[in-house]
Protein backbone atom coordinates (compact mmCIF):
# COMPACT_ATOMS: atom_id res chain seq x y z
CA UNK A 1 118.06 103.82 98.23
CA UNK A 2 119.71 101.33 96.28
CA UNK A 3 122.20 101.72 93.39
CA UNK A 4 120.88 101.62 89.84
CA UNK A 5 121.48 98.59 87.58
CA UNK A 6 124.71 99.75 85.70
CA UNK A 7 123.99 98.68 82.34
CA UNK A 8 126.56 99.25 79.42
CA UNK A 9 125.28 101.95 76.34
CA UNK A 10 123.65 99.81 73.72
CA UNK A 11 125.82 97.85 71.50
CA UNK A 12 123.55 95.85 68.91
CA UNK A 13 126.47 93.94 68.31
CA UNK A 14 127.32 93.15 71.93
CA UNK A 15 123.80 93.93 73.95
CA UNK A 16 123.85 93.53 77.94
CA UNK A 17 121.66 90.64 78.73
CA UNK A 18 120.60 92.43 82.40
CA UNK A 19 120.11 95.62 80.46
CA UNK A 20 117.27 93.46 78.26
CA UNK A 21 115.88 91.78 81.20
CA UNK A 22 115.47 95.16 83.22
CA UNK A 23 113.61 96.49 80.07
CA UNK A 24 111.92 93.83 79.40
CA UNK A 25 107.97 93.91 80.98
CA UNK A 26 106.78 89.97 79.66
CA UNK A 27 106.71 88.99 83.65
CA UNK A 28 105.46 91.78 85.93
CA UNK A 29 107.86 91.26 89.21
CA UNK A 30 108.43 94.99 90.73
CA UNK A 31 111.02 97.11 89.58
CA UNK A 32 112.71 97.04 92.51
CA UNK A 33 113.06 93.66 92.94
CA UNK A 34 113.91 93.19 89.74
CA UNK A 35 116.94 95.41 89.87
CA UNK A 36 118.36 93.82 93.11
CA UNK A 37 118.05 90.50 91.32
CA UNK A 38 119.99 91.53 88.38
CA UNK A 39 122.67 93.08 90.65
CA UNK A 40 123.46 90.48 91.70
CA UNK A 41 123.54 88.54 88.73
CA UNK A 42 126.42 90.53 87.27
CA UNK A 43 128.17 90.71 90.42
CA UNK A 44 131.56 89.41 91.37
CA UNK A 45 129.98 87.22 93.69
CA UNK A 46 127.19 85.67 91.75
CA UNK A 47 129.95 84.98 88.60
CA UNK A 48 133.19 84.05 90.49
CA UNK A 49 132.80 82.54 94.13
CA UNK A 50 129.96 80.74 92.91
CA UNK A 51 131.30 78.64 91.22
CA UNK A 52 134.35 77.80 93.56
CA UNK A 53 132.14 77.18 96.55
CA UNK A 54 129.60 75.17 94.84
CA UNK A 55 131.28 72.01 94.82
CA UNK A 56 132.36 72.91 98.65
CA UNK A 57 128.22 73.60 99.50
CA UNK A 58 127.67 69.99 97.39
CA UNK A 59 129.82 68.11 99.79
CA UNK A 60 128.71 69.29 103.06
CA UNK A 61 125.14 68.72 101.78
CA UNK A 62 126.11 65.15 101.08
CA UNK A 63 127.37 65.16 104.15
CA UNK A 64 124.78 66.43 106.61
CA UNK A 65 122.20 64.42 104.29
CA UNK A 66 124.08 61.20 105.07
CA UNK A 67 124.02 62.23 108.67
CA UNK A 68 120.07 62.96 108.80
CA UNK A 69 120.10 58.96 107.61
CA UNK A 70 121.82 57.92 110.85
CA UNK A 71 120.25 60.87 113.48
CA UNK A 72 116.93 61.75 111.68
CA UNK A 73 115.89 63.65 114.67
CA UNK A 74 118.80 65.50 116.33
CA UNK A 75 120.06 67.83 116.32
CA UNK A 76 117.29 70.02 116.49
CA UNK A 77 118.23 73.76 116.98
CA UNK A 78 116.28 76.21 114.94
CA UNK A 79 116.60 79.15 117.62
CA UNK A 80 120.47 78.54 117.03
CA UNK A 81 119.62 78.67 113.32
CA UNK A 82 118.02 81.51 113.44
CA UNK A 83 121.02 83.32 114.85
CA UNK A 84 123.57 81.66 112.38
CA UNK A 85 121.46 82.93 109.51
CA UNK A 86 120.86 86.31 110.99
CA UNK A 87 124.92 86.82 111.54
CA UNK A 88 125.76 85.31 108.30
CA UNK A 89 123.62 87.90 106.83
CA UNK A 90 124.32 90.82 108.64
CA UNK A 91 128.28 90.16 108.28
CA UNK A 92 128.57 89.42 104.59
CA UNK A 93 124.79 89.82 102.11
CA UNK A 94 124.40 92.54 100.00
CA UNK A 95 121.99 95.31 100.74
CA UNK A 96 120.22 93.69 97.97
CA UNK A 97 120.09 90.20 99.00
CA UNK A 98 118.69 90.96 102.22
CA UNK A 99 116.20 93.08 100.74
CA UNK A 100 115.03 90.27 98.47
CA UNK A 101 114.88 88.23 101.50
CA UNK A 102 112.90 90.18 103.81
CA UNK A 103 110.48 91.23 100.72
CA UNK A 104 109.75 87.48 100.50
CA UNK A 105 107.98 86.82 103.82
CA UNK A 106 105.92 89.52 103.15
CA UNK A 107 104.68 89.44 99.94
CA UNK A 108 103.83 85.55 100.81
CA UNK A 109 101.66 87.38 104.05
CA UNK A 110 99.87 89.41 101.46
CA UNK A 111 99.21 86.77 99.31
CA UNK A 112 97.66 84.35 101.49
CA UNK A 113 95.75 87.01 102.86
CA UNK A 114 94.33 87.94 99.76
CA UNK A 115 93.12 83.99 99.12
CA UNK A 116 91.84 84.67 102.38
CA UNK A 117 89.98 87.58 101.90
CA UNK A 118 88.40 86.44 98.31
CA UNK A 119 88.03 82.55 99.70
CA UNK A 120 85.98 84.02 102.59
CA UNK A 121 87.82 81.44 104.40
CA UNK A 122 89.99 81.72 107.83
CA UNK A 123 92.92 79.58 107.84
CA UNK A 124 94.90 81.27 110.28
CA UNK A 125 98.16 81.59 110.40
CA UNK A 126 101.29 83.72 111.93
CA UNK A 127 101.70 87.08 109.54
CA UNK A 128 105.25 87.73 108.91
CA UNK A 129 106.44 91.19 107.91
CA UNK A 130 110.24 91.52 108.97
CA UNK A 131 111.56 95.05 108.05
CA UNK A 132 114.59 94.64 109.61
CA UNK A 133 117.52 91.29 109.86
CA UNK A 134 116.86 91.14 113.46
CA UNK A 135 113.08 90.32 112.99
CA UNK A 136 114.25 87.28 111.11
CA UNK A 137 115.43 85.68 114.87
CA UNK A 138 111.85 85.36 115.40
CA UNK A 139 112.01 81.86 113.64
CA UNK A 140 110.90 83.58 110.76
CA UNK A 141 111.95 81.05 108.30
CA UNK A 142 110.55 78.00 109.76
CA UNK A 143 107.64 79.50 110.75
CA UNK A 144 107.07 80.46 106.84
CA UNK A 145 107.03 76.92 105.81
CA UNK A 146 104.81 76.15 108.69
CA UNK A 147 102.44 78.87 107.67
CA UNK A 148 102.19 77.34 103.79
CA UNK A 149 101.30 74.02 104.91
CA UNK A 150 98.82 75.39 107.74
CA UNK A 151 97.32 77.67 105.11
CA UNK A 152 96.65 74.87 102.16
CA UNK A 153 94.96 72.70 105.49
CA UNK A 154 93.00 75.19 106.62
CA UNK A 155 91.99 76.27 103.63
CA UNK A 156 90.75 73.19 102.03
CA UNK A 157 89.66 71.65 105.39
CA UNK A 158 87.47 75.15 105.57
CA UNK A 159 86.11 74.69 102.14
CA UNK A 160 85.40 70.81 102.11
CA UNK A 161 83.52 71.64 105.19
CA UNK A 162 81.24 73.89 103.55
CA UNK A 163 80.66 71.88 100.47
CA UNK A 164 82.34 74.22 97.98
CA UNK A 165 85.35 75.02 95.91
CA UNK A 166 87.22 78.16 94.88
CA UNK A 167 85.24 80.30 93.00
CA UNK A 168 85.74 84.44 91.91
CA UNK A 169 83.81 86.16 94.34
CA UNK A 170 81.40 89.07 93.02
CA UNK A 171 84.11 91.68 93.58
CA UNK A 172 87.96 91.10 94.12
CA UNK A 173 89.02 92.46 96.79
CA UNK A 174 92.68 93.58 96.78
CA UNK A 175 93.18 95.17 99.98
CA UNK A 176 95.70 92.81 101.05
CA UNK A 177 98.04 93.71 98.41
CA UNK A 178 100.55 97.02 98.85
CA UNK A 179 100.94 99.06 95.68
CA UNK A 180 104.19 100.46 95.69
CA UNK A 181 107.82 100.03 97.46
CA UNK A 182 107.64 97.94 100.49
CA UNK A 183 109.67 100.05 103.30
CA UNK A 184 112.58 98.26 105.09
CA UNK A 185 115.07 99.38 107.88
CA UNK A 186 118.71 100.23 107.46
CA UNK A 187 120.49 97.24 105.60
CA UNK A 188 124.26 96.50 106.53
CA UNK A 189 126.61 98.09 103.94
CA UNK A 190 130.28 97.22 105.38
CA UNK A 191 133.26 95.75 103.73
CA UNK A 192 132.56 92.21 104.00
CA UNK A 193 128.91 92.86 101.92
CA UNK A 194 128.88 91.46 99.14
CA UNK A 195 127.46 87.93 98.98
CA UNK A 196 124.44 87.84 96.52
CA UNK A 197 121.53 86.34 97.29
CA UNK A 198 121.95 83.25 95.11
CA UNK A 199 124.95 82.33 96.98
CA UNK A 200 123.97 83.37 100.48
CA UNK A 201 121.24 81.10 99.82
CA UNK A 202 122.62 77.92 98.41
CA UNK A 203 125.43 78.37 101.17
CA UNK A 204 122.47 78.34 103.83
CA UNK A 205 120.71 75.44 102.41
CA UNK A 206 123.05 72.48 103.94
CA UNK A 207 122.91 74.67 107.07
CA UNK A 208 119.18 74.31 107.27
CA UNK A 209 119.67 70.75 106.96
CA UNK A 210 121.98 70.34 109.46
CA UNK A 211 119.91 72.92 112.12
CA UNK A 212 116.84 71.35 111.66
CA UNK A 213 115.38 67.38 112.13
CA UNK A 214 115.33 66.02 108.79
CA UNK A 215 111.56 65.97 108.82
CA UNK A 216 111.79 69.52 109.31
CA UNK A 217 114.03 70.21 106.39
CA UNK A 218 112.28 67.81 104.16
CA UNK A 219 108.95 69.16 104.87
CA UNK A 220 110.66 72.96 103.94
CA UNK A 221 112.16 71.76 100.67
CA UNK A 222 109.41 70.35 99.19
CA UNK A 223 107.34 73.37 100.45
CA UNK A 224 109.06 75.33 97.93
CA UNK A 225 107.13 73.23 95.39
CA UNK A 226 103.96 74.77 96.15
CA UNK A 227 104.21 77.65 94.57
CA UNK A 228 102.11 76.51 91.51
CA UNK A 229 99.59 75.24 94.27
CA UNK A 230 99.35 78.82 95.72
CA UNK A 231 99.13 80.18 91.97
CA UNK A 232 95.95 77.81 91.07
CA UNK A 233 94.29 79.19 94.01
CA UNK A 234 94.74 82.72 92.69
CA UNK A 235 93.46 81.81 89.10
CA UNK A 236 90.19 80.01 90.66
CA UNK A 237 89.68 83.25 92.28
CA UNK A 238 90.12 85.53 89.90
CA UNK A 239 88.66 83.34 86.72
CA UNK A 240 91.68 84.20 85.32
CA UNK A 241 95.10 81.64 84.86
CA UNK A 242 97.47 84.08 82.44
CA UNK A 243 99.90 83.47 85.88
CA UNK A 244 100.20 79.99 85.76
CA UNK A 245 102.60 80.46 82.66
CA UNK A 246 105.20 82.27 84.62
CA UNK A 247 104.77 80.52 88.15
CA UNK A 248 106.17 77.29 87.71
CA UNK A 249 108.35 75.09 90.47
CA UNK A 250 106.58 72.23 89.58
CA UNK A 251 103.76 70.56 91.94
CA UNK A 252 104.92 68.89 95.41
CA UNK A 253 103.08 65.59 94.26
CA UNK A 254 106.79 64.62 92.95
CA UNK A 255 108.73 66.02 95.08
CA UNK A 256 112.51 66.93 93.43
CA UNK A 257 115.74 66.11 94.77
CA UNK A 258 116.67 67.80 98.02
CA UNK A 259 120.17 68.42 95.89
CA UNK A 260 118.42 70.73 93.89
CA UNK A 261 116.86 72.93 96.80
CA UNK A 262 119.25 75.93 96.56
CA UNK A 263 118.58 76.64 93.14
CA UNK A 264 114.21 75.82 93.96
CA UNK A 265 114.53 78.90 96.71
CA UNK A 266 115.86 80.80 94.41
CA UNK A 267 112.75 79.70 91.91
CA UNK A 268 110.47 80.14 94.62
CA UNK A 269 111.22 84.24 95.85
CA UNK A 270 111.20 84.15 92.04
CA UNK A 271 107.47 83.02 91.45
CA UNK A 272 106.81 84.50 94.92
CA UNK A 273 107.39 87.85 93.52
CA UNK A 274 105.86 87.57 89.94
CA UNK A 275 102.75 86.14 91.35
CA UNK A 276 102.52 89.38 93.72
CA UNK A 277 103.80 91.84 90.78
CA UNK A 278 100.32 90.65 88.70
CA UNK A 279 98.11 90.89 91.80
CA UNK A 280 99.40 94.54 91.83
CA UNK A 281 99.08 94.87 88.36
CA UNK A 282 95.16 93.14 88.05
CA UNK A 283 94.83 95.74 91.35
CA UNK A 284 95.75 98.78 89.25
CA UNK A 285 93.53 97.31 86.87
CA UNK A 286 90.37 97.54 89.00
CA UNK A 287 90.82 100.48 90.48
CA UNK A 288 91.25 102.16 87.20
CA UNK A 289 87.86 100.69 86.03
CA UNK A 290 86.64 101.74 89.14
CA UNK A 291 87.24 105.16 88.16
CA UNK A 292 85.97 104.82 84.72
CA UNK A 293 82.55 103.68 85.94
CA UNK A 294 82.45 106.77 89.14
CA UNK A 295 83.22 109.08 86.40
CA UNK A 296 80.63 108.37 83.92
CA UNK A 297 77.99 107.70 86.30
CA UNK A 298 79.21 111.64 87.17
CA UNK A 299 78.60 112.61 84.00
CA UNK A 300 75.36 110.73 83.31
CA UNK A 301 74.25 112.69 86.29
């Protein structure tokens, strides 16, 4: 189990900023998520080597972006990749970064699932649900920004084929979506832990770029854009678009500098995990009414 948030006692005149965030319930990502964000927020490693290596990240970026110009197609290694995340990970994240990570791939499983399951729609693609850092050398994160693209074809291919649209079905069904902790494996805890998850990811980003043919890393930056795509799918199903004000990357249609992708990944397990903290919360919802409705049709009887 994870540390708690350590939070300073209340000073009105000097309040702790991650103390009000924690408390505060305006956007309804999970508790636990929440707190492993905020970690590592106020963490050395978030405040200090940041900052230093930022300018170091911005360079090789420039460089391997410069290179992609010249050799657009090689190198192309994402099992190697794979393994250079996986180590990089397992030698120096936080506990809470790679729990952040491995939440992401499958809450976005549940969520398409859910479109699937309201859209009456099949627009297959390969579930991911890594509990542990070794499931991630399964070309886990390539094959998550092949699955979003696959999904938005299939789905719309499915539906334009039929001669119809999104629309809420007569019941929501919320099967797809867990209500409560989502269990992991044992998480490295050595020494060298303690890279947050902002900086383990803006470090990986030129990495990507340099693993992967630039149409490949391209295609997975502006994926991350499509978050308020996936989030206008969920509103046309559930008649409902209260989400749309707190999932907000901006739309793929103009696509954002590839500069800027560290900080759009972050943005994106961001709106990943408030869009999945309100499907829980609209689930509670309904089963609650559920309840209302057995138990007076009890008592009726």
């Amino acid at each position: 189990m994870a540390e708690p948030l350590h939070v300073k006692t209340h000073d009105p005149k000097d309040p702790d900023p991650w103390h009000a965030l924690l408390l505060d319930q305006s956007i309804p990502i999970a508790q636990e998520a929440k707190a492993a964000l905020l970690r590592g927020n106020q963490s050395r490693s978030r405040r200090y080597l940041l900052p230093i290596v930022r300018p170091v990240i911005f360079v090789f970026f420039l460089l391997v972006l410069f290179f992609r110009m010249i050799s657009p197609r090689w190198p192309h290694w994402p099992k190697m990749l794979h393994n250079v995340i996986y180590w990089g990970l397992k030698t120096f994240a936080t506990p809470d970064a790679n729990r952040l990570i491995l939440r992401h791939f499958i809450i976005g499983t549940e969520i398409m699932q859910f479109i699937r399951d309201n859209a009456g729609v099949a627009a297959p693609t390969v579930p991911l649900r890594p509990t542990t850092l070794e499931d991630l050398l399964d070309n886990t994160f390539l094959q998550h920004d092949l699955n979003i693209y696959n999904f938005i074809i299939g789905l719309n291919s499915e539906l334009k084929a039929a001669g119809r649209e999104l629309s809420p079905p007569d019941e929501i069904d919320f099967s797809a979506i867990s209500d409560g902790p989502i269990e992991l494996g044992p998480l490295p805890n050595g020494r060298l832990n303690a890279v947050d998850v902002q900086t383990a990811i803006e470090a990986y980003t030129p990495v990507y770029g340099f693993f992967l043919s630039r149409r490949d890393f391209e295609r997975a930056a502006n994926s991350l854009q499509l978050d308020e795509t996936i989030a206008i799918y969920v509103a046309q199903l559930l008649g409902d678009d209260h989400h749309l004000t707190f999932v907000n990357n901006h739309h793929p249609m103009v696509p954002l500098s590839l500069f800027e992708t560290g900080f759009r990944l972050m943005m994106h397990g961001y709106d990943a995990e408030a869009l999945h903290g309100y499907l829980r919360q609209k689930k509670r919802l309904a089963a609650m009414a559920s309840r209302d409705n057995t138990a007076k049709i009890s008592a009726g009887n």
